[in-house]
C-alpha atoms as a PDB file:
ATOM      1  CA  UNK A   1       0.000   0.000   0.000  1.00  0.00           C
ATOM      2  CA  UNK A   2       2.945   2.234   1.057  1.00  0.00           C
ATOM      3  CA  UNK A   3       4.455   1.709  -2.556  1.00  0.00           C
ATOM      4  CA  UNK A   4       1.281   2.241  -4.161  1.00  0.00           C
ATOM      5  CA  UNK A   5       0.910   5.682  -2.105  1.00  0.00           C
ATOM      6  CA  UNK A   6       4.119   6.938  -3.225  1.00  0.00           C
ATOM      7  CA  UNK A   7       3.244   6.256  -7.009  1.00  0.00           C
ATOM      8  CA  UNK A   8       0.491   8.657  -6.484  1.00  0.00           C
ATOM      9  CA  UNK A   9       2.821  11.117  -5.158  1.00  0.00           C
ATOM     10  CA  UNK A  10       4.606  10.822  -8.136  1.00  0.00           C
ATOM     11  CA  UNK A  11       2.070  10.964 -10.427  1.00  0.00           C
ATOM     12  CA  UNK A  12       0.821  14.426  -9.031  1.00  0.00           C
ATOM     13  CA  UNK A  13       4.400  15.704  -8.991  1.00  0.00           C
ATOM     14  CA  UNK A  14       4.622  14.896 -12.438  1.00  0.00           C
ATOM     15  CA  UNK A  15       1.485  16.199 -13.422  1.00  0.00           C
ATOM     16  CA  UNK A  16       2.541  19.438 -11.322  1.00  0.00           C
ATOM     17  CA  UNK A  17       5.363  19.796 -13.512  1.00  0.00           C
ATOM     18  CA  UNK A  18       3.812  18.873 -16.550  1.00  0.00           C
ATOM     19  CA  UNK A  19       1.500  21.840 -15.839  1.00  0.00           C
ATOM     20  CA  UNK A  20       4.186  24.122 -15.201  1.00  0.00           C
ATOM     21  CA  UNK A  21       5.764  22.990 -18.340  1.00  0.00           C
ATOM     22  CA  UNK A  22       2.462  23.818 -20.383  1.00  0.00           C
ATOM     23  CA  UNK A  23       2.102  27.085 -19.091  1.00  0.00           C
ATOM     24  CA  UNK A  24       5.824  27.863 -19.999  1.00  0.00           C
ATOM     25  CA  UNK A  25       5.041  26.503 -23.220  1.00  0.00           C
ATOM     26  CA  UNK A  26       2.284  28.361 -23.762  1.00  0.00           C
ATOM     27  CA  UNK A  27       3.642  31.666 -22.207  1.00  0.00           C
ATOM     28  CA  UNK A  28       6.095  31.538 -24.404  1.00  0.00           C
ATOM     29  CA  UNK A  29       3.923  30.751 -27.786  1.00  0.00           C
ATOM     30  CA  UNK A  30       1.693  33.741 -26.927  1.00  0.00           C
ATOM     31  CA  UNK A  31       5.047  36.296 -26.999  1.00  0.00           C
ATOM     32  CA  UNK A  32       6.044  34.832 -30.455  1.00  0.00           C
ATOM     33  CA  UNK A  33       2.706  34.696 -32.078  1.00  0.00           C
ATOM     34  CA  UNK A  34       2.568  38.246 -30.526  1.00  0.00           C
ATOM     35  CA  UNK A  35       5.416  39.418 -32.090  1.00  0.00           C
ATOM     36  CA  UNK A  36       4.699  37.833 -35.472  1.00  0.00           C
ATOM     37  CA  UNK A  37       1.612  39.262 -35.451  1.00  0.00           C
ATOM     38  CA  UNK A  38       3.202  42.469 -34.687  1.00  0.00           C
ATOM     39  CA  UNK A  39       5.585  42.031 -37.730  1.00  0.00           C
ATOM     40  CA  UNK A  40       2.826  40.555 -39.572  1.00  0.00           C
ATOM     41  CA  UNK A  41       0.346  44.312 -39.024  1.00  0.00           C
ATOM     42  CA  UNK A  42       3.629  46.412 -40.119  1.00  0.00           C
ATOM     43  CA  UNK A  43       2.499  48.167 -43.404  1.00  0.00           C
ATOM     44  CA  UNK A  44       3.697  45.616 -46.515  1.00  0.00           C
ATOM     45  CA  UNK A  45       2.819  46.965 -49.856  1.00  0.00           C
ATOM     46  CA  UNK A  46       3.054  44.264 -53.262  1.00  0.00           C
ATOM     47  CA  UNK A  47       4.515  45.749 -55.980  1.00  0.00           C
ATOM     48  CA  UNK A  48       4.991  44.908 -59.914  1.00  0.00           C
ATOM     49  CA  UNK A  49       8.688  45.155 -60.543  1.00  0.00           C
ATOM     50  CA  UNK A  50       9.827  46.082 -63.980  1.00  0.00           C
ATOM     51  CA  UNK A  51      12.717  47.469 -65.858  1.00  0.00           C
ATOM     52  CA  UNK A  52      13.081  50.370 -68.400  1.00  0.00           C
ATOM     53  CA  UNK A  53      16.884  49.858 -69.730  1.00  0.00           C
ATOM     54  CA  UNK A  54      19.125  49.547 -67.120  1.00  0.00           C
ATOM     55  CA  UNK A  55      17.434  50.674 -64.223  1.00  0.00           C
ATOM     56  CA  UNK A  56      14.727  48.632 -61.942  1.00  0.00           C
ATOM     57  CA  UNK A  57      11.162  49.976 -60.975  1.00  0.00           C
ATOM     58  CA  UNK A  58       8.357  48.922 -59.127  1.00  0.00           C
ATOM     59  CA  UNK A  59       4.590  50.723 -59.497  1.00  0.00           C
ATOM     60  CA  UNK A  60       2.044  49.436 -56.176  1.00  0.00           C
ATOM     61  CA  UNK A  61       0.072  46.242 -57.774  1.00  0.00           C
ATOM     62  CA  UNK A  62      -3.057  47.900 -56.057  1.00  0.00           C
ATOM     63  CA  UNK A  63      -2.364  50.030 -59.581  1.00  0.00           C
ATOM     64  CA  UNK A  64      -1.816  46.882 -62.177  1.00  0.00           C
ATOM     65  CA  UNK A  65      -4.793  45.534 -64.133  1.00  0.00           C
ATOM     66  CA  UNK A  66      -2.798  42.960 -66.297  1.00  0.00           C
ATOM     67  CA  UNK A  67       0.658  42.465 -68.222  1.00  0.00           C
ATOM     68  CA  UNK A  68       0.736  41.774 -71.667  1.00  0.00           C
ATOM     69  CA  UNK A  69       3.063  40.566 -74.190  1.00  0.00           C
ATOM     70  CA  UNK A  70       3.023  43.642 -76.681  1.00  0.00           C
ATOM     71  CA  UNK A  71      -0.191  43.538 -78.894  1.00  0.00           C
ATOM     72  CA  UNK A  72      -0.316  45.498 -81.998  1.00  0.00           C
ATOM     73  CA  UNK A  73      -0.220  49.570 -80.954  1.00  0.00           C
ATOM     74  CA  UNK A  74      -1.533  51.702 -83.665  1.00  0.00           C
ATOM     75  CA  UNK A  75       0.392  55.263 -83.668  1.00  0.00           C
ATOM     76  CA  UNK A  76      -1.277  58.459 -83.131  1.00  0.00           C
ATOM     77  CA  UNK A  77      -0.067  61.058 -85.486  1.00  0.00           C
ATOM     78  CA  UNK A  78       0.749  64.053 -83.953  1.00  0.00           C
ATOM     79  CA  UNK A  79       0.505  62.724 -80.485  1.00  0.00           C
ATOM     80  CA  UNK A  80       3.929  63.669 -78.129  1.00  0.00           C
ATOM     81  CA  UNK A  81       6.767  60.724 -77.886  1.00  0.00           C
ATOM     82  CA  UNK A  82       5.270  59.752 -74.633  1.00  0.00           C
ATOM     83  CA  UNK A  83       2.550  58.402 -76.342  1.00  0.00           C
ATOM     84  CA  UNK A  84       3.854  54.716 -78.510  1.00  0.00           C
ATOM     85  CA  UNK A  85       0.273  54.748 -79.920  1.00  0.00           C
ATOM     86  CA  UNK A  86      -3.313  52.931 -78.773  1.00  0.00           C
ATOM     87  CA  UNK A  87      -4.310  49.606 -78.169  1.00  0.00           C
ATOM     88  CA  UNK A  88      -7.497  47.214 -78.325  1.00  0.00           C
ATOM     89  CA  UNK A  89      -8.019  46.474 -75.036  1.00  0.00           C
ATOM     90  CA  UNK A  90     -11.081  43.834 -74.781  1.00  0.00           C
ATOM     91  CA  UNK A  91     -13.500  46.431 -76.997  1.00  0.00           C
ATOM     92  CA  UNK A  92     -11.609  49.562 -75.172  1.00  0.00           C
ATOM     93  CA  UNK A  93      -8.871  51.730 -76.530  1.00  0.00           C
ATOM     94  CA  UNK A  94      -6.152  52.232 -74.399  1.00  0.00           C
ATOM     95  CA  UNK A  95      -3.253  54.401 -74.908  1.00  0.00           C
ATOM     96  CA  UNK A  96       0.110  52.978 -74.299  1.00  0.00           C
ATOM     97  CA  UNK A  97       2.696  54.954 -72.853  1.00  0.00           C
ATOM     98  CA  UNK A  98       6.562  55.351 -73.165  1.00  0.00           C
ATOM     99  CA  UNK A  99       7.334  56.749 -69.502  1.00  0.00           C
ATOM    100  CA  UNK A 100      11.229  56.585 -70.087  1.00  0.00           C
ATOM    101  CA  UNK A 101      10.745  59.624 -71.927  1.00  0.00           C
ATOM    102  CA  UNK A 102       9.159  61.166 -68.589  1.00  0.00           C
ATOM    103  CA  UNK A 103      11.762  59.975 -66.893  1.00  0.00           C
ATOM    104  CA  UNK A 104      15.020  61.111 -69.056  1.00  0.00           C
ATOM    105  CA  UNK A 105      15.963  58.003 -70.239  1.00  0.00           C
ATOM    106  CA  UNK A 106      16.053  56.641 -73.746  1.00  0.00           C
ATOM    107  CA  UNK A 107      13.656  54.956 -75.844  1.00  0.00           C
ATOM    108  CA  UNK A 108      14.084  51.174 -76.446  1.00  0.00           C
ATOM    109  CA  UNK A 109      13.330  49.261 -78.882  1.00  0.00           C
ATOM    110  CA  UNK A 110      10.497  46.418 -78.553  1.00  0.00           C
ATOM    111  CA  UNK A 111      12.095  42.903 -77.562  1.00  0.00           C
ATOM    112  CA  UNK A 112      10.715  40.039 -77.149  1.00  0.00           C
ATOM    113  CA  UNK A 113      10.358  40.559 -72.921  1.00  0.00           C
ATOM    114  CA  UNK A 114       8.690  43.896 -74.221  1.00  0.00           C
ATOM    115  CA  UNK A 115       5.665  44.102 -72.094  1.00  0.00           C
ATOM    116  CA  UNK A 116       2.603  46.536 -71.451  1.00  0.00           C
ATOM    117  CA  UNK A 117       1.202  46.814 -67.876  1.00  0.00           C
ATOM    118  CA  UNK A 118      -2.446  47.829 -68.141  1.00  0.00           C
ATOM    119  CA  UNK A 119      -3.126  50.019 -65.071  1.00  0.00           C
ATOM    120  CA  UNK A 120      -6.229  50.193 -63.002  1.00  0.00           C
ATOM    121  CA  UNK A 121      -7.623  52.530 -60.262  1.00  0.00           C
ATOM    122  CA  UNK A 122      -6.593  55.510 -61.542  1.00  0.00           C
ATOM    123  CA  UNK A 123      -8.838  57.845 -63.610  1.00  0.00           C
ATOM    124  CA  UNK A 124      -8.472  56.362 -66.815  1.00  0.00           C
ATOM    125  CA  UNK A 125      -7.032  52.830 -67.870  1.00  0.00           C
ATOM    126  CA  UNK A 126      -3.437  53.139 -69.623  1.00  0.00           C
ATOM    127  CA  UNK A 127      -0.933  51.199 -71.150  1.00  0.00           C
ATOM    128  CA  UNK A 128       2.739  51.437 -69.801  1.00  0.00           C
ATOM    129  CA  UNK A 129       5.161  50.192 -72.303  1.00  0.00           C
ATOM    130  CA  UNK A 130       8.215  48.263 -70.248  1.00  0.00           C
ATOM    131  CA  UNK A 131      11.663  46.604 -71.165  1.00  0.00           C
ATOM    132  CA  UNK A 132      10.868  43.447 -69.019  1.00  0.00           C
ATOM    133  CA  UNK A 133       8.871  42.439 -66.142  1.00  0.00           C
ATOM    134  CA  UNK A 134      10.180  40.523 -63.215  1.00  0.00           C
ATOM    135  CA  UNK A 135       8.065  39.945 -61.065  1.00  0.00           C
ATOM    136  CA  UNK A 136       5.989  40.462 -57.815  1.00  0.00           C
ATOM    137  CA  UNK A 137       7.479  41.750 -54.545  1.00  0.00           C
ATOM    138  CA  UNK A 138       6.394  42.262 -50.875  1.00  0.00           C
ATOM    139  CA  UNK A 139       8.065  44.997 -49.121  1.00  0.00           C
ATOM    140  CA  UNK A 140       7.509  47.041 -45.810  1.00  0.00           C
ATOM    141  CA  UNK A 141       7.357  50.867 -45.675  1.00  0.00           C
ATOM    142  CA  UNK A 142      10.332  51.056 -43.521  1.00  0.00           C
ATOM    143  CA  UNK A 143      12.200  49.662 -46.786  1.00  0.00           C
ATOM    144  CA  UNK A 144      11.212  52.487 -48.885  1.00  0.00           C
ATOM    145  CA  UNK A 145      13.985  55.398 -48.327  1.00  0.00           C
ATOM    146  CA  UNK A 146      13.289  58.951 -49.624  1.00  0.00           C
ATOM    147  CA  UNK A 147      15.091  59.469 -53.098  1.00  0.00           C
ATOM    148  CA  UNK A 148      18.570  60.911 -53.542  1.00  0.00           C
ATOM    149  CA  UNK A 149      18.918  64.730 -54.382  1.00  0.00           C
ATOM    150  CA  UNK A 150      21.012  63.820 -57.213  1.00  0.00           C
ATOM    151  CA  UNK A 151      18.152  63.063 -59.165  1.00  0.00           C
ATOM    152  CA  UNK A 152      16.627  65.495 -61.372  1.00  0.00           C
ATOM    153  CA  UNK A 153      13.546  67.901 -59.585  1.00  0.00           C
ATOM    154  CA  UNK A 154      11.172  66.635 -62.633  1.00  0.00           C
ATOM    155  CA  UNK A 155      11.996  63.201 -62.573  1.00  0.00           C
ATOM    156  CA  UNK A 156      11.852  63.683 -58.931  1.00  0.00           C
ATOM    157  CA  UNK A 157       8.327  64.470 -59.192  1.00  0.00           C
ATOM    158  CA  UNK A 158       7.287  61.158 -60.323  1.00  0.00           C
ATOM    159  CA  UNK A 159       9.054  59.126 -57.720  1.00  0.00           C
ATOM    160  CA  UNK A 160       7.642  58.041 -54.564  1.00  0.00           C
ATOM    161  CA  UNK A 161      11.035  56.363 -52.857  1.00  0.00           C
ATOM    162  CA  UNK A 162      13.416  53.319 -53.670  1.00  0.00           C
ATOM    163  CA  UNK A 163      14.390  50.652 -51.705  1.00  0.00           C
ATOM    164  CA  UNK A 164      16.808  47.349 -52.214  1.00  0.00           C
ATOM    165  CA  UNK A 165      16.263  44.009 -52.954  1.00  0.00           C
ATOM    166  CA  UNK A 166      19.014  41.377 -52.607  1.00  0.00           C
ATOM    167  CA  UNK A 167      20.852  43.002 -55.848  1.00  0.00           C
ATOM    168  CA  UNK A 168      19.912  45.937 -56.665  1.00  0.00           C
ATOM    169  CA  UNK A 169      18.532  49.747 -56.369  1.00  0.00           C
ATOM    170  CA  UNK A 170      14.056  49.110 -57.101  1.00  0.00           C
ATOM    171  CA  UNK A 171      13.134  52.999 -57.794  1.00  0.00           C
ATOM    172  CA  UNK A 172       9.097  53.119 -56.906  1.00  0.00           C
ATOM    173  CA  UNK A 173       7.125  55.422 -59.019  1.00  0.00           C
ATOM    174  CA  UNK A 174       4.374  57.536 -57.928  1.00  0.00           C
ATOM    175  CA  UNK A 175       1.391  56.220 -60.261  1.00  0.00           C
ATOM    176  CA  UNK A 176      -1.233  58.809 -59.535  1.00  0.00           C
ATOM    177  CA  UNK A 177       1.334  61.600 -60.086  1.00  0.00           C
ATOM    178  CA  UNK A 178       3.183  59.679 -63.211  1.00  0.00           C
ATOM    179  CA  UNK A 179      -0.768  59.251 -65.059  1.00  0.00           C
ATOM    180  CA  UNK A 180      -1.762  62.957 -64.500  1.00  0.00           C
ATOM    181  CA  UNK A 181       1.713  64.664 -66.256  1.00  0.00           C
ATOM    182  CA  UNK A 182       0.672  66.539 -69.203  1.00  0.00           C
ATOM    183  CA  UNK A 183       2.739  65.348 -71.007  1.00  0.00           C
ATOM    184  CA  UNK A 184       0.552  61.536 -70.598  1.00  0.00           C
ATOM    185  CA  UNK A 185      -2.214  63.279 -72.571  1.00  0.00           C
ATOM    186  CA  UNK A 186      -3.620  63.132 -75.981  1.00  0.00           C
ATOM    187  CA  UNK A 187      -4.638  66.840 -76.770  1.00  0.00           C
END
């Protein structure tokens, strides 16, 4: 009976300190899902990252319809060289844009990773004529640094920040400010 007794003791003990253990365990679990909720709430943004030449942008994706391999774009006579001509767009006509020339940087030619991102919540759809897209990115607004002062006050204009991935310098473009230049219109 004695042995039997001291089993029992045992038993609670154990259970005591499997208890104690749980409530560790769980202690613990609550400050890490805390704090990965906490990262989890800090402000992430997707953006579309493309490049124009040399140099790698992003626009928001809140701000991309579609990307399409470069259907046929009928020129506009007498439209400015911002303008690379319209498009068929499901039954709509789109303009498509050249926004290197916006942004002081030369014209390229069409290749074959030529795309056209078709843009969306802004006041009217448009076409944006790229060199190549490469994908889809996540980042946080404590990535996104203010621009340098070396670049140019109108190119300036049209830039909302830059930030880094792994390899390189991602400029982010201001979309609602890029859409309404002037010189993005078709007097």
């Amino acid at each position: 009976m004695k042995a039997l007794l001291e089993k029992k003791g045992n038993v609670k003990n154990n259970l005591t300190d499997l208890n104690k253990i749980l409530d560790e365990l769980r202690t613990a679990f609550d400050h890490s899902f805390s704090a990965a909720i906490e990262t989890t709430a800090e402000a992430m943004e997707h953006v579309l990252l493309f490049s124009l030449g040399e140099v790698c942008y992003a626009i928001p994706l809140y701000y991309t319809q579609e990307v399409l391999k470069v259907p046929y774009i009928t020129r506009v006579p007498h439209a400015p060289p911002v303008i690379a001509g319209i498009m068929n767009l499901n039954g709509e006509i789109v303009s498509v844009c050249r926004i290197s020339h916006i942004l002081d940087m030369p014209s390229s030619e069409t290749q074959t990773e030529s795309r056209v991102l078709v843009t969306k919540n802004l006041p009217y759809t448009t076409g944006i004529f790229v060199d190549a897209v490469h994908g889809i990115l996540s980042v946080s607004e404590q990535q996104i640094q203010p621009i340098l002062s070396t670049i140019s006050a109108g190119k300036a204009d049209f830039i909302r920040g830059e930030f880094y991935t792994e390899d390189k310098l991602v400029i982010l473009l201001d979309m609602k400010k890029l859409t309404s230049a002037p010189e993005m219109q078709i007097r």
